[in-house]
Protein backbone atom coordinates (compact mmCIF):
# COMPACT_ATOMS: atom_id res chain seq x y z
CA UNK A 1 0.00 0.00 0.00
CA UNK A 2 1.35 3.34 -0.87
CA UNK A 3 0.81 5.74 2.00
CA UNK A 4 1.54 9.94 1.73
CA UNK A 5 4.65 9.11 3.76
CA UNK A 6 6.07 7.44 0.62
CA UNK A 7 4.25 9.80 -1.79
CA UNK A 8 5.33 13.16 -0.12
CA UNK A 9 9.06 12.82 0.06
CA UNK A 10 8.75 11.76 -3.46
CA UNK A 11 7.17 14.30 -4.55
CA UNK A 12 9.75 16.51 -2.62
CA UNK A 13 6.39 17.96 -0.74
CA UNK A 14 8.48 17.31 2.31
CA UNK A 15 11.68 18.17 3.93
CA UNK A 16 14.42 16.01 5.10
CA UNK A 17 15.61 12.87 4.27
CA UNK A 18 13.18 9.51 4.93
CA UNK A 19 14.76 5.93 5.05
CA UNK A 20 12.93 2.85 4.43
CA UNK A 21 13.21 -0.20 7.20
CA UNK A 22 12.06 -3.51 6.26
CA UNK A 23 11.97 -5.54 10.08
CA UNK A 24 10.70 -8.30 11.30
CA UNK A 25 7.27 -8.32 13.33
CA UNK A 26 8.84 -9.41 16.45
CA UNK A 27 11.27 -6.29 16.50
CA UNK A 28 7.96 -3.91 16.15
CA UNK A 29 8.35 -2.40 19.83
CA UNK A 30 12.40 -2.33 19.32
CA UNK A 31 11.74 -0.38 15.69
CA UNK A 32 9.62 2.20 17.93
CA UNK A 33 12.46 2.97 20.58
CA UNK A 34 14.14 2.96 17.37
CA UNK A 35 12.87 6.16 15.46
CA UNK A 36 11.96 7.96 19.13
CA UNK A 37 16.18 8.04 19.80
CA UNK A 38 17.42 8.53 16.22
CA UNK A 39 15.09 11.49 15.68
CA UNK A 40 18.20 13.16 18.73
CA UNK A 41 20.80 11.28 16.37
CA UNK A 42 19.69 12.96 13.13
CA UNK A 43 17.08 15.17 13.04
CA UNK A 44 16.60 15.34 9.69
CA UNK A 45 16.32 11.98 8.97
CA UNK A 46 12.75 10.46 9.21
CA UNK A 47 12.59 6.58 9.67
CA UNK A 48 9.93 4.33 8.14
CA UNK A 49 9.50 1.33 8.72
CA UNK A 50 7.84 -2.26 6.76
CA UNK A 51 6.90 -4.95 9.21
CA UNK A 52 6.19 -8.16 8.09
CA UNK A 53 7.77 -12.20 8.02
CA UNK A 54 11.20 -11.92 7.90
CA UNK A 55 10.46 -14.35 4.34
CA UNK A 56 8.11 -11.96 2.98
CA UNK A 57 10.36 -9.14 3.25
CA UNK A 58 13.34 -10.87 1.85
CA UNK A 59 10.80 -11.91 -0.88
CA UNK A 60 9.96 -8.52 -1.26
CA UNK A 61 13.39 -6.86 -1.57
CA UNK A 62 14.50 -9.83 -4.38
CA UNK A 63 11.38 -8.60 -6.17
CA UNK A 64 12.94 -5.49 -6.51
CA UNK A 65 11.06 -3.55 -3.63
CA UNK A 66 13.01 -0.52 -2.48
CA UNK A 67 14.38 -0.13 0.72
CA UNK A 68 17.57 1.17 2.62
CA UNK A 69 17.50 -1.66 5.77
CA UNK A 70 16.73 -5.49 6.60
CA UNK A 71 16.17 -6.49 10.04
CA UNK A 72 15.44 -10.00 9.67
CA UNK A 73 14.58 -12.11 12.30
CA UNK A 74 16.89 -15.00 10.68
CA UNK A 75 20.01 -14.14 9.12
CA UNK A 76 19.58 -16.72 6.68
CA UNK A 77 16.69 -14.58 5.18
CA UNK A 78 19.77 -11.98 4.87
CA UNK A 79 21.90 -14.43 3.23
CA UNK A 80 19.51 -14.93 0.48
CA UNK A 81 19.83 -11.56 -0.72
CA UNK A 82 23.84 -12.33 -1.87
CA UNK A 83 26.25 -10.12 -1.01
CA UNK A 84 25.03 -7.64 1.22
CA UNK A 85 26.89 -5.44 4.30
CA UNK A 86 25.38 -6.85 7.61
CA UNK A 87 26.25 -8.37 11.03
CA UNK A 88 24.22 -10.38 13.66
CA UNK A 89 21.79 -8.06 15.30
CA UNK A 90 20.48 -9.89 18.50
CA UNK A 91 19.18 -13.61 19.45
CA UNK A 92 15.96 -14.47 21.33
CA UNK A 93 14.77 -17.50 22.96
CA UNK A 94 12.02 -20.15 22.35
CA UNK A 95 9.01 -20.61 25.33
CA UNK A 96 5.68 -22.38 25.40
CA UNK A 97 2.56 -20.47 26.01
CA UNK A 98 -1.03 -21.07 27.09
CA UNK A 99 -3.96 -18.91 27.58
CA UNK A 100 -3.63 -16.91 30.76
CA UNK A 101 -7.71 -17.56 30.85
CA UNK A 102 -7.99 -20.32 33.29
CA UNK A 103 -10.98 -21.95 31.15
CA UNK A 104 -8.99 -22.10 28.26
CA UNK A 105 -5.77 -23.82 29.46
CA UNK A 106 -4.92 -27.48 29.47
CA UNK A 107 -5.65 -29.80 32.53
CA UNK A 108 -3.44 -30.61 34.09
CA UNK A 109 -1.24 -27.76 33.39
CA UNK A 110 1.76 -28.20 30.73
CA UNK A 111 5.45 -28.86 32.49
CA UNK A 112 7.54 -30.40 29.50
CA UNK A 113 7.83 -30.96 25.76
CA UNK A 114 6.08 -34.03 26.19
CA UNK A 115 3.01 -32.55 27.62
CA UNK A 116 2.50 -31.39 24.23
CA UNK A 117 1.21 -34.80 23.06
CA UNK A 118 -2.19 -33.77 24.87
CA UNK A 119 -2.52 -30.15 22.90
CA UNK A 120 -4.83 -30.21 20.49
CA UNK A 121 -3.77 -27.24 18.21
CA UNK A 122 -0.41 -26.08 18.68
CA UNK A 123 0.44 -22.56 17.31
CA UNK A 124 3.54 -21.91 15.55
CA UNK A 125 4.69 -19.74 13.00
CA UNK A 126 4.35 -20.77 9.84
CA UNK A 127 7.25 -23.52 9.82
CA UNK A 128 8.48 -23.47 6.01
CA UNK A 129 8.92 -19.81 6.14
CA UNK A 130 8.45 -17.86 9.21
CA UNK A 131 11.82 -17.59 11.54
CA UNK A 132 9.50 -18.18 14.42
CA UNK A 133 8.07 -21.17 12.92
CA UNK A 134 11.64 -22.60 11.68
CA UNK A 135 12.91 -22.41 14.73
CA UNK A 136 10.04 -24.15 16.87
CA UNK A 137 10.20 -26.67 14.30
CA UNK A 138 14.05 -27.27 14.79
CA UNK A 139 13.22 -27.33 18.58
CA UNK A 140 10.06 -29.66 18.06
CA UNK A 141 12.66 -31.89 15.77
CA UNK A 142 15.07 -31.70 18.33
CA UNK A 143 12.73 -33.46 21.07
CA UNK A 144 11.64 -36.27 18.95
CA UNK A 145 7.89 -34.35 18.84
CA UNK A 146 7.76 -33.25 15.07
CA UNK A 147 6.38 -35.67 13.37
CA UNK A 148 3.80 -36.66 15.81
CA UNK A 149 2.72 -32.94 16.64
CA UNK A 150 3.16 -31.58 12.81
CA UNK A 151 -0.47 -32.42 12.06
CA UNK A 152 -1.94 -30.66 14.91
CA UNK A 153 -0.30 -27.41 14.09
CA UNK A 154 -1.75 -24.00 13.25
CA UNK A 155 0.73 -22.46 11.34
CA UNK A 156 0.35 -18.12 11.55
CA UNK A 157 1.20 -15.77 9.41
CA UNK A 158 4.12 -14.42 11.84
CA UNK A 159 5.03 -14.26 15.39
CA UNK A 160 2.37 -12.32 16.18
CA UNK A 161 -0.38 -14.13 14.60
CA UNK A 162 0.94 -17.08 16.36
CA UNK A 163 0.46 -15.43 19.47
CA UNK A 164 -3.04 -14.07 18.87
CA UNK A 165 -4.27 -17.84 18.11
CA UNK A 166 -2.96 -18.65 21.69
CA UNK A 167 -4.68 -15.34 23.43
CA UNK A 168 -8.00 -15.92 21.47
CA UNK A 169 -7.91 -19.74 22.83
CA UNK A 170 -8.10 -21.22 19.26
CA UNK A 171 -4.91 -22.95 20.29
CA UNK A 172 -4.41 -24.49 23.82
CA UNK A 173 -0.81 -23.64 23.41
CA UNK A 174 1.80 -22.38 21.15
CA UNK A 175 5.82 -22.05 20.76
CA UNK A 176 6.49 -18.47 20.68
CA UNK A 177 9.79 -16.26 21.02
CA UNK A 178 10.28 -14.88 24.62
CA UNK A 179 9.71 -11.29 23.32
CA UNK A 180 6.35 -11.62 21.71
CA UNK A 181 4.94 -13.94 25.29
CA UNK A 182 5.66 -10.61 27.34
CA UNK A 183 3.67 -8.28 24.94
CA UNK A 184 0.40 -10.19 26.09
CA UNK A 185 -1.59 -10.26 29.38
CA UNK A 186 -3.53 -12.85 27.40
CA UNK A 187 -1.07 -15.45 27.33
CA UNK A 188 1.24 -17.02 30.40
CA UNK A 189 4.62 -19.18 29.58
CA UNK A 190 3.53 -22.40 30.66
CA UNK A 191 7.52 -23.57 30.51
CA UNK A 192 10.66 -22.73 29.36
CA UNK A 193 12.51 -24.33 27.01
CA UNK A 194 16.33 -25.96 27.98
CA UNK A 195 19.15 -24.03 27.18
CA UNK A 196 20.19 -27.26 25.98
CA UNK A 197 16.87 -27.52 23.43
CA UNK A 198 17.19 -23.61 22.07
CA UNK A 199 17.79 -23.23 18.16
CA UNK A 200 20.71 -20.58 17.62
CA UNK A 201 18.54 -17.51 16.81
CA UNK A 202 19.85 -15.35 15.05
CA UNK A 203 18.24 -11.53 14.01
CA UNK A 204 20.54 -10.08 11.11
CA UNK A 205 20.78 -6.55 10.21
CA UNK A 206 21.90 -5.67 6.38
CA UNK A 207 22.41 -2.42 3.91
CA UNK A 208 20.39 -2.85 1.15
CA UNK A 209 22.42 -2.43 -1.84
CA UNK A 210 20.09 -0.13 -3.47
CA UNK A 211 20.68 1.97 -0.86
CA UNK A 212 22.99 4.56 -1.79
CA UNK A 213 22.66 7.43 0.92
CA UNK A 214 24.95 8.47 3.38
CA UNK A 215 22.30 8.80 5.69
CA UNK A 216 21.59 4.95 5.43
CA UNK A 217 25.36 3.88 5.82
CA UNK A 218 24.87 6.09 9.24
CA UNK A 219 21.89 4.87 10.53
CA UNK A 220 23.53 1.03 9.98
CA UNK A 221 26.54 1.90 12.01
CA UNK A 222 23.96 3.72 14.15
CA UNK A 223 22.31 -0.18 15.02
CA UNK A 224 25.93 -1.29 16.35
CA UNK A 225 26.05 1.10 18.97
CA UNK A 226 25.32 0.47 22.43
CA UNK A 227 21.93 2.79 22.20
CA UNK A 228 20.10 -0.25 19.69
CA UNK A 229 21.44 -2.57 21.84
CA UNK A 230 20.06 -1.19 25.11
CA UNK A 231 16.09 -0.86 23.61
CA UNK A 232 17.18 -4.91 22.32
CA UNK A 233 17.36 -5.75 26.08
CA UNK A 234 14.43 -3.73 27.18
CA UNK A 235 12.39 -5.81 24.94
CA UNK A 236 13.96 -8.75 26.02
CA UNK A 237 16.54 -9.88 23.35
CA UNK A 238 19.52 -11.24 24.21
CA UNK A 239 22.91 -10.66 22.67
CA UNK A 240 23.91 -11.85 19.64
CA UNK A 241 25.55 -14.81 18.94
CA UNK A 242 29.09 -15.87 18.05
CA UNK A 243 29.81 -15.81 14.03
CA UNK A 244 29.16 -19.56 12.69
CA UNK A 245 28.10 -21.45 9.68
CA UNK A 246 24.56 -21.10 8.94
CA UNK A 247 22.53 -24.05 8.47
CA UNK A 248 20.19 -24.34 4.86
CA UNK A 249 16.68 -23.27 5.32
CA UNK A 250 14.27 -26.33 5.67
CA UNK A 251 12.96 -28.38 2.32
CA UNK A 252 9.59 -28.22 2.35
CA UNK A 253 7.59 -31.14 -0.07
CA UNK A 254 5.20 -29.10 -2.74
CA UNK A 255 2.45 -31.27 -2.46
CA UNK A 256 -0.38 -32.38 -5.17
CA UNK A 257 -1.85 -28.88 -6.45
CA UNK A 258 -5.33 -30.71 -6.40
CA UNK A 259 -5.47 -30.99 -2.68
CA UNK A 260 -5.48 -26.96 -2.46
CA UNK A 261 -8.30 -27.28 -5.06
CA UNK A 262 -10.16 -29.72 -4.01
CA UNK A 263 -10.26 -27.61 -0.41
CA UNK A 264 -11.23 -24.75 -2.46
CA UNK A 265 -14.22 -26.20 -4.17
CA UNK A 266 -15.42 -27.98 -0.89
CA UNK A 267 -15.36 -24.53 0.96
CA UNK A 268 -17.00 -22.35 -2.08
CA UNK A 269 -19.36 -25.45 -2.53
CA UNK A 270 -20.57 -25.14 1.21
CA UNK A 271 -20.84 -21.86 1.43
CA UNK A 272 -22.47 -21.27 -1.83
CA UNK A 273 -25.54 -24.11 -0.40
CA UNK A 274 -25.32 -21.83 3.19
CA UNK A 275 -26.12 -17.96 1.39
CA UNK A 276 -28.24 -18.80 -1.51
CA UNK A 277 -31.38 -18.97 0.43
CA UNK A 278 -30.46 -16.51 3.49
CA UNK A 279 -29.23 -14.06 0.61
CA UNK A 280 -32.07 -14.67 -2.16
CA UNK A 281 -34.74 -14.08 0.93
CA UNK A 282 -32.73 -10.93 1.60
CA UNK A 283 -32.66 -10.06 -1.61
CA UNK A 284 -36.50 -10.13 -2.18
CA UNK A 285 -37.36 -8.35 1.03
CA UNK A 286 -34.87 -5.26 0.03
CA UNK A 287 -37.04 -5.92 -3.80
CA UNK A 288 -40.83 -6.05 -2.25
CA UNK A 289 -40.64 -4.39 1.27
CA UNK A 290 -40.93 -0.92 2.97
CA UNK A 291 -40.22 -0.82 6.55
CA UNK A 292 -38.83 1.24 9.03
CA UNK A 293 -34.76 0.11 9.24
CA UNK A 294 -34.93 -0.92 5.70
CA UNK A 295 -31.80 1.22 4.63
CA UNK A 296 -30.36 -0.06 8.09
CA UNK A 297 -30.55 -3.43 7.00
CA UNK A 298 -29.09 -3.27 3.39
CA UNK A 299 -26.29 -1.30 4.66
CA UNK A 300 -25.66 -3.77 7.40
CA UNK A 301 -25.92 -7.22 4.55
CA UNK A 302 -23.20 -4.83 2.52
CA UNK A 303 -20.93 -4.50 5.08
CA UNK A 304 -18.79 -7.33 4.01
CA UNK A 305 -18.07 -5.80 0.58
CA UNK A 306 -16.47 -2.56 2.17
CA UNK A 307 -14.90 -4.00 5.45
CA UNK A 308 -11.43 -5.25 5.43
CA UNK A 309 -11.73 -8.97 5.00
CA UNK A 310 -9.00 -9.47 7.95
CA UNK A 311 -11.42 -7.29 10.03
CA UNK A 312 -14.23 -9.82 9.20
CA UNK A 313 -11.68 -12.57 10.04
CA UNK A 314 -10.74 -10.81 13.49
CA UNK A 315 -14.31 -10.88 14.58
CA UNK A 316 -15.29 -14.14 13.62
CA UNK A 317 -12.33 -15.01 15.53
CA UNK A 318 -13.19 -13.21 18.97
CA UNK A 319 -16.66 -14.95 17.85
CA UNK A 320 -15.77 -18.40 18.00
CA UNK A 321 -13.04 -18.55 20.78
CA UNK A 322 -13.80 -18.51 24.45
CA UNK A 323 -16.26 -20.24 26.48
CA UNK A 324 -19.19 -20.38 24.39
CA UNK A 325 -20.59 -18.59 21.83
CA UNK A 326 -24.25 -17.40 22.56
CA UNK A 327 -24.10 -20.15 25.17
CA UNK A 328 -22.90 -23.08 22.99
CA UNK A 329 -19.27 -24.41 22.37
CA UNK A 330 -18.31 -24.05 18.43
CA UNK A 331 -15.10 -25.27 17.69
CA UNK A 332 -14.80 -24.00 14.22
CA UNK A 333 -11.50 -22.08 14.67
CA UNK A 334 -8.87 -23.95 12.25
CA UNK A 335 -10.61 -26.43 10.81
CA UNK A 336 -12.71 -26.27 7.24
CA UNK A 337 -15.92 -26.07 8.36
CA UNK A 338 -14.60 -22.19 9.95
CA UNK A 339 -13.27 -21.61 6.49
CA UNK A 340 -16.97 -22.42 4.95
CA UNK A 341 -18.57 -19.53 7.86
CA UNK A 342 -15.83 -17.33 7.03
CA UNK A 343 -16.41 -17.80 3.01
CA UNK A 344 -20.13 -17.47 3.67
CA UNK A 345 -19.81 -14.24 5.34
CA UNK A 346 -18.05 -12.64 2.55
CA UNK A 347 -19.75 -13.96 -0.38
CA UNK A 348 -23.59 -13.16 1.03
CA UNK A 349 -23.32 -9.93 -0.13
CA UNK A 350 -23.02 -10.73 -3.33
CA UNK A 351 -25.60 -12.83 -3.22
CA UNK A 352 -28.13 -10.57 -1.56
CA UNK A 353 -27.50 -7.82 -3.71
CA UNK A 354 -27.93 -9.98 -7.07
CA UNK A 355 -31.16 -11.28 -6.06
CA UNK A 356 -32.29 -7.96 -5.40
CA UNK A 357 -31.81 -7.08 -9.24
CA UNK A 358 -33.50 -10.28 -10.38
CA UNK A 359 -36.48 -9.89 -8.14
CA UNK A 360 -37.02 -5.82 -9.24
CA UNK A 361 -36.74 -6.75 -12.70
CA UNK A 362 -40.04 -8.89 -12.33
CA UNK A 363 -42.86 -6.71 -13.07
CA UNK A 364 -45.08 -6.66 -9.88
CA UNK A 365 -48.28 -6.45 -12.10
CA UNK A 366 -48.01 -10.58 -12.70
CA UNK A 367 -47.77 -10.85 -9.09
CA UNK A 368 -51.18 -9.35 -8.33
CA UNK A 369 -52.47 -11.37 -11.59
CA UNK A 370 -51.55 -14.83 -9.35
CA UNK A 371 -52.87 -13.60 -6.44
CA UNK A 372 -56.16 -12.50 -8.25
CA UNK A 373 -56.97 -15.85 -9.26
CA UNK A 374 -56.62 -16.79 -5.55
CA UNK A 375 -52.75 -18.00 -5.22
CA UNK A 376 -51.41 -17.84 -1.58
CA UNK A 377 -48.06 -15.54 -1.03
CA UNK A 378 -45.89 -19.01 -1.28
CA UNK A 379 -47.97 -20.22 -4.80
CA UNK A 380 -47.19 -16.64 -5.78
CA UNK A 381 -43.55 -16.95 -5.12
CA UNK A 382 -43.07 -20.27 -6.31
CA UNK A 383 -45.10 -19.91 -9.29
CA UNK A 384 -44.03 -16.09 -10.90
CA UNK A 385 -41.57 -14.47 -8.89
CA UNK A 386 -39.19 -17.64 -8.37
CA UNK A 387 -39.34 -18.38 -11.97
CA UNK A 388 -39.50 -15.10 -13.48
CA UNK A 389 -35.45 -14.33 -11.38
CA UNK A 390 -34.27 -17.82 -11.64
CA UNK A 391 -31.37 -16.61 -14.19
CA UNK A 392 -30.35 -13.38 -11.56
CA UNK A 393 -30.64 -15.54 -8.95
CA UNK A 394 -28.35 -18.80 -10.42
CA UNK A 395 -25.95 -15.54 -11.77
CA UNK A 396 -26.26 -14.43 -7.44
CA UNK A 397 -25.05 -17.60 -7.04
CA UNK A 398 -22.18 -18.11 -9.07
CA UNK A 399 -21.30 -14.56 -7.85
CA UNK A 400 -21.14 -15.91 -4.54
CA UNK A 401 -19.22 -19.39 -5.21
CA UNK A 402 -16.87 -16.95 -7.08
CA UNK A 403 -16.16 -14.92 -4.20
CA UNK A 404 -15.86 -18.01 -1.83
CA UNK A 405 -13.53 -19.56 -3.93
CA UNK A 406 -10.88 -16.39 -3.79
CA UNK A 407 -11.33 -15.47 -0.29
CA UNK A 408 -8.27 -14.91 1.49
CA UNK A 409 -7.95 -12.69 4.40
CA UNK A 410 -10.94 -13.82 6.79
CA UNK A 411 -9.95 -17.52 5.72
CA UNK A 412 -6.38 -17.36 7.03
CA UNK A 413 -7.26 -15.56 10.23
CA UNK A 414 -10.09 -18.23 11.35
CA UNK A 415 -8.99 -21.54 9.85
CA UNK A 416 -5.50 -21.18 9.42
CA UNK A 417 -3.31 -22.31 6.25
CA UNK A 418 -3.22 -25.71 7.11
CA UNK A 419 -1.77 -27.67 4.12
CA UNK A 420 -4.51 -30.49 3.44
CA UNK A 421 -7.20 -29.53 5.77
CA UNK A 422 -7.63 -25.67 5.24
CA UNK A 423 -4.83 -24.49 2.71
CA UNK A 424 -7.20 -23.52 -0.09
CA UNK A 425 -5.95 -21.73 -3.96
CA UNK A 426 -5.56 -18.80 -2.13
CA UNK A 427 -3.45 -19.83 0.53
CA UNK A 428 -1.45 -22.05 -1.47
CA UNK A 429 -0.56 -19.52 -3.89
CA UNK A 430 0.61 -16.97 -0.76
CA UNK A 431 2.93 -20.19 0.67
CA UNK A 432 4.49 -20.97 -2.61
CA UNK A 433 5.12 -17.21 -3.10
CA UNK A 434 6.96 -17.40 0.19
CA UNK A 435 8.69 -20.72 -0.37
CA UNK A 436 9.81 -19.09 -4.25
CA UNK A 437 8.10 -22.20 -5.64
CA UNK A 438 6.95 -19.41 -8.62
CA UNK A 439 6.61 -23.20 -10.86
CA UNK A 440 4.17 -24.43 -8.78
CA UNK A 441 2.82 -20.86 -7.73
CA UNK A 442 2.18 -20.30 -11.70
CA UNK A 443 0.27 -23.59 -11.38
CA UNK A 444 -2.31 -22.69 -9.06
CA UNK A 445 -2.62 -19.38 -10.73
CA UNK A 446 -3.35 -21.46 -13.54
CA UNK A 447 -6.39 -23.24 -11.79
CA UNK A 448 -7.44 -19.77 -10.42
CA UNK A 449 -7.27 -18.36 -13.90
CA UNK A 450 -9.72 -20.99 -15.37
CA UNK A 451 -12.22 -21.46 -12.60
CA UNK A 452 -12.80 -17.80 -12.45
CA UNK A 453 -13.39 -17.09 -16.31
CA UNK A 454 -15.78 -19.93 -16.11
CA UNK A 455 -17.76 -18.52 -13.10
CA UNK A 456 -17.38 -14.86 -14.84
CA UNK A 457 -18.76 -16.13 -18.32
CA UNK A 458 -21.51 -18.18 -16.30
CA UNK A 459 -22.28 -14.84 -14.69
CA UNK A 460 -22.53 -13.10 -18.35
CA UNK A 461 -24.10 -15.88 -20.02
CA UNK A 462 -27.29 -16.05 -17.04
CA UNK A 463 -27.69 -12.54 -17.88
CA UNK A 464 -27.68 -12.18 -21.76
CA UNK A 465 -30.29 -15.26 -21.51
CA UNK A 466 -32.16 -13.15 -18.65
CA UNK A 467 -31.70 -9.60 -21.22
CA UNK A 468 -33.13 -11.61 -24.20
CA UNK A 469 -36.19 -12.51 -22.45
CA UNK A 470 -36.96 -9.29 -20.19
CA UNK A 471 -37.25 -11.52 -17.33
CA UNK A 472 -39.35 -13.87 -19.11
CA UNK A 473 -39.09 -17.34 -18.65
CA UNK A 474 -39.03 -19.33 -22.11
């Protein structure tokens, strides 16, 4: 997203000089402290900074993104941009968390890695590209756990989304870095993790070589100094590490791309079968009805269409975790069935509003002829107006499977990206973009591509027919 901090200096609508940061999530609250003590350094310097997965970033700044700084959370992810001036920034440590919420913890309480064995969903990081999720997979490998616990974990976006599945209780626990479990009144380390057991972290700070300033060559020299490394200890890093050989990232399998699709189709299927009545009955009262609240209610069905889809997600999530939810236990959080609500939710729109058009363009006047000749409100529905919108309201339909079968944001935050259970297109495509897999990424695009011209010319094709006919059935 391009903000007016990126536009104005640009434009040279703004004085100064402004440097661009990409940093890991986890160093959010160090990045702070950050610009707060190098606005004394150098006035005239304005720092801005790009938060994200140490992967994504890297990603990112191959792609050709500009930037003056890297603070990676990994300094492998610094490696992989070649030859590059950096040094080891900090380390961190691994714990295990649980919700501080009595209800929502594990009984008995967790001690030891092999307490584990009796979580259900274990949040981590996402563990083929995340730094967080690397390393509490090296430390899950470590303890012989990996390959039973693999299938029971929620892999997150980053750190922090690994932390909010533990606070929400849609995880009973989670392996988190020792920073991010003190940011949280939500969360309590249930243990920590052996010396003996910790993965070398390593946080890596690098000069972009597009960088060509002076002022960027100061503000690295500027992370050296003993001012950086006091806010590092505030937060709770811990100093970096000796120099040594870095290990290769982890291989991660590129499974069948017709398990992502096959996910994809399920969920769209679903919620296609849960809106088209809900949203075709909306559609017809917003057609036929005058009431007090009317406007109310069509601006509360559109809602979805204009709200973030992560600020969908983020209530469906508060939604389902807890206790209860209107005095019942769901336990929809990372599992399909929560990607099905969460693709329902954003596709009704769609539906709603499409119906709408197909049930105006019946002419009301054929209504009143049925219920002349005696036809109850149901005969009259079934009989005219059903008929009469059937091709708006298959076209509301496909509409809606279409935007089930894309959705992204909501999806992630409530079911997770769990390959073979809830990684849909979507969600594969984002991994493989991650992982560099641009082969297999094309792939999926591919399948994308195809289904979405044939839902699109479905669409067009319902309403020619419906066009042709001025509503008429033939």
């Amino acid at each position: 997203m391009i903000t007016w901090a990126v536009l104005l200096p640009a434009a040279g609508w703004a004085e100064g000089e402004s440097l661009l940061v990409h940093a890991a999530s986890s160093l959010r609250g160090v990045c702070e402290d950050l610009r707060e003590s190098y606005r004394h350094e150098a006035p005239g310097v304005d720092l801005r900074f790009n938060f994200g997965s140490s992967s994504d970033l890297a990603g990112q700044i191959l792609a050709g993104v500009p930037g003056d700084l890297f603070l990676a959370a990994d300094s492998r992810q610094v490696a992989r941009l070649g030859q590059v001036d950096s040094f080891e920034l900090c380390s961190n440590r691994l714990v295990v968390v649980e919700p501080a919420k009595l209800s929502l913890r594990m009984s008995p309480a967790l001690e030891s890695a092999q307490d584990l064995k009796r979580v259900t969903h274990l949040s981590i990081a996402e563990p083929s590209t995340v730094p967080a999720g690397i390393y509490a997979r090296q430390w899950l490998s470590k303890v012989g756990l990996w390959q039973e616990l693999e299938s029971r974990c929620a892999p997150a976006m980053n750190a922090r989304a690994a932390l909010a599945a533990v606070e929400s209780g849609a995880c009973q626990a989670g392996v988190l870095y020792g920073t991010d479990a003190h940011l949280s009144e939500q969360v309590r380390i249930a243990f920590e993790i052996p010396a003996s057991e910790q993965p070398a972290i390593r946080y890596g700070a690098a000069l972009l070589l597009g960088s060509t300033s002076a002022a960027s060559r100061d503000l690295f020299t500027f992370l050296q100094g003993a001012t950086v490394r006091g806010h590092l200890a505030r937060h709770g890093f811990l100093p970096a590490l000796a120099p040594a050989a870095l290990e290769a990232l982890p291989e991660v399998p590129a499974s069948s791309p017709w398990v992502p699709l096959w996910i994809s189709l399920k969920v769209a299927g679903f919620a296609t079968l849960l809106t088209f009545l809900p949203g075709s009955w909306l559609g017809w009262i917003l057609a036929r009805k005058r009431f007090p609240g009317r406007s109310l209610l069509e601006t509360f069905v559109a809602l979805p269409l204009v709200l973030p889809p992560t600020a969908i997600g983020y209530l469906l999530l508060r939604s389902f975790a807890g206790d209860s939810v209107f005095g019942a236990r769901l336990d929809l959080l990372l599992t399909w069935q929560g990607a099905v609500i969460a693709a329902s939710l954003m596709s009704l729109p769609l539906v709603a509003r499409t119906a709408r058009v197909a049930f105006e363009g019946v002419d009301p006047r054929l209504e009143s002829m049925g219920a002349s000749l005696g036809w109850s409100r149901l005969q009259v529905l079934s009989r005219v107006t059903w008929p009469l919108a059937r091709r708006g309201l298959a076209a509301g339909a496909i509409l809606g499977f279409s935007r089930a079968l894309g959705e992204f944001g909501a999806t992630v935050i409530v079911a997770g990206n769990i390959p073979g259970e809830t990684q849909t297109l979507a969600l594969a495509i984002f991994q493989d973009i991650q992982l560099g897999r641009d082969d297999r990424a094309l792939q999926l695009l591919g399948l994308s591509v195809l289904l979405a011209f044939a839902c699109v010319w479905s669409v067009e094709f319902l309403s020619r027919k419906a066009g042709s006919n001025g509503g008429q059935p033939r």
